[in-house]
Protein backbone atom coordinates (compact mmCIF):
# COMPACT_ATOMS: atom_id res chain seq x y z
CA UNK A 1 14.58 7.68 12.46
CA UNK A 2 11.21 6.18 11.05
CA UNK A 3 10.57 5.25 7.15
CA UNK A 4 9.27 8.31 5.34
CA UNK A 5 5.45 7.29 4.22
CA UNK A 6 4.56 6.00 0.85
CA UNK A 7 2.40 8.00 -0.94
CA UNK A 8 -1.10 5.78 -1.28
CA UNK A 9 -1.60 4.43 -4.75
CA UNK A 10 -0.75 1.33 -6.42
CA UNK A 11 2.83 0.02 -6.75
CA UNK A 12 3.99 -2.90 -8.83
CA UNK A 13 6.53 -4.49 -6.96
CA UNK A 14 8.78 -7.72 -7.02
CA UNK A 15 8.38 -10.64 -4.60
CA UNK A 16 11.51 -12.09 -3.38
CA UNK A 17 9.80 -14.57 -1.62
CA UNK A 18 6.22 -15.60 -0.37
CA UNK A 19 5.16 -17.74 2.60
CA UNK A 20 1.74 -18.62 4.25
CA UNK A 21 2.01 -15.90 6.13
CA UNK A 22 3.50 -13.17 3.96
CA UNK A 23 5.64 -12.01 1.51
CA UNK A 24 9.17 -10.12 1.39
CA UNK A 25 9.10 -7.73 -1.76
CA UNK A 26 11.15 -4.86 -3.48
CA UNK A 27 9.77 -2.05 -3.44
CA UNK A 28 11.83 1.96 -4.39
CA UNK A 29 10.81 3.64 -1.12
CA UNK A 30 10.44 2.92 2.52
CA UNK A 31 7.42 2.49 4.24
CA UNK A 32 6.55 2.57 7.74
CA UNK A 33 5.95 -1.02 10.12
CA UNK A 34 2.28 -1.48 11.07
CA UNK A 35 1.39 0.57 7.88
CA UNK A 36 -1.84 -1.61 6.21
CA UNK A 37 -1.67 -3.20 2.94
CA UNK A 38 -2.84 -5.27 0.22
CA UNK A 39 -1.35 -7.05 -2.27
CA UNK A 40 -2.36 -8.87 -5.61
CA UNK A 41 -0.74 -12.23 -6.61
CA UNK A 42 -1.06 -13.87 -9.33
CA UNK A 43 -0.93 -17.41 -9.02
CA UNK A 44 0.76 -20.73 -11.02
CA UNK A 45 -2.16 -20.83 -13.04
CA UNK A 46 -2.70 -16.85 -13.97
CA UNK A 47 -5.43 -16.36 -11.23
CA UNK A 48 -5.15 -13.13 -9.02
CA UNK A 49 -5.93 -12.73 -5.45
CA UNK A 50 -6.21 -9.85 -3.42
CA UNK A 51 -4.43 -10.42 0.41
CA UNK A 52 -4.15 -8.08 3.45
CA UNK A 53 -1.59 -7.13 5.65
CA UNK A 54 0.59 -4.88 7.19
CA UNK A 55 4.43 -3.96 6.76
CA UNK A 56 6.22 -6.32 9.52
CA UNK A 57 9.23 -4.40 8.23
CA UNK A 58 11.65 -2.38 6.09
CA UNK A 59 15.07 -2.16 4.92
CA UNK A 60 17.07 -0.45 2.53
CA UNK A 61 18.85 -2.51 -0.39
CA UNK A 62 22.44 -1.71 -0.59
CA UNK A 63 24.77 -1.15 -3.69
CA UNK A 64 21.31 -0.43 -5.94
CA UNK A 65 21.92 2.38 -8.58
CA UNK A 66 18.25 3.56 -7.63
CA UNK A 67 16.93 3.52 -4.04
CA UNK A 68 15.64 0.43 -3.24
CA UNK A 69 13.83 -1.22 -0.05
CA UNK A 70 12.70 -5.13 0.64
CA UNK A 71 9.74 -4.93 2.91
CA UNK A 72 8.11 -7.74 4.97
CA UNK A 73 4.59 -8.31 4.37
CA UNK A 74 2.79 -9.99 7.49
CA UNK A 75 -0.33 -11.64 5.68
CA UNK A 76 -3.72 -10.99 8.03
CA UNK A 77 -4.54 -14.54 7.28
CA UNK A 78 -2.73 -17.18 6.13
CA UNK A 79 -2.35 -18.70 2.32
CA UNK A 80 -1.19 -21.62 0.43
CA UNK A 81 1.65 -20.23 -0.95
CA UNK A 82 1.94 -23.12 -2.78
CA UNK A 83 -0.42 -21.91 -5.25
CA UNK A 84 1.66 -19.11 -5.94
CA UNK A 85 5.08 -20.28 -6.24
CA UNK A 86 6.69 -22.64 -8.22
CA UNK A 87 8.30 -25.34 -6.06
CA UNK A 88 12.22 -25.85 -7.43
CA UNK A 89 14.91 -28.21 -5.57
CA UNK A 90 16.94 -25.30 -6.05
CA UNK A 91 14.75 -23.23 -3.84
CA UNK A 92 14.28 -26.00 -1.02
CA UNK A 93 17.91 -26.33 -1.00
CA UNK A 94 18.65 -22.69 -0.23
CA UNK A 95 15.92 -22.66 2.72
């Protein structure tokens, strides 16, 4: 069965995690693959940036009180996440 659609508007969401090519975020409904998007990150230093996309893909979050989905975000073009992410061993270890 495909992911009901989002209403359009303008979500704040949580990243979970951000590459040079996209994103995976929280978000509390399901949207459809292939649906465009853009996000706004703010970066290390408190600079936003506005990047395109589309929704690579969607899942519901188990065992949440509230519904909850983590979404891939498949960037149009790619960034230095970098810029947007603080670097941690902690992090580096996990990957």
């Amino acid at each position: 069965m495909p992911a009901a659609h989002a209403t359009p508007g303008i979500y704040l969401v949580r990243s979970r995690d951000i590459s040079d090519g996209g994103a995976r975020i929280l978000h509390g409904g399901p949207i459809d693959p292939d649906t465009i998007c853009c996000v706004i990150i703010e970066s290390t230093t408190g600079q936003s940036t506005a990047v395109g996309g589309t929704i690579a893909w969607c899942n519901p979050v188990k065992g949440t009180d509230t519904p909850a989905y983590e979404l891939g975000i498949r960037f149009y073009e790619p960034i230095d996440a970098s810029c947007f992410a603080e670097h941690t061993d902690e992090a580096e270890e996990a990957a």
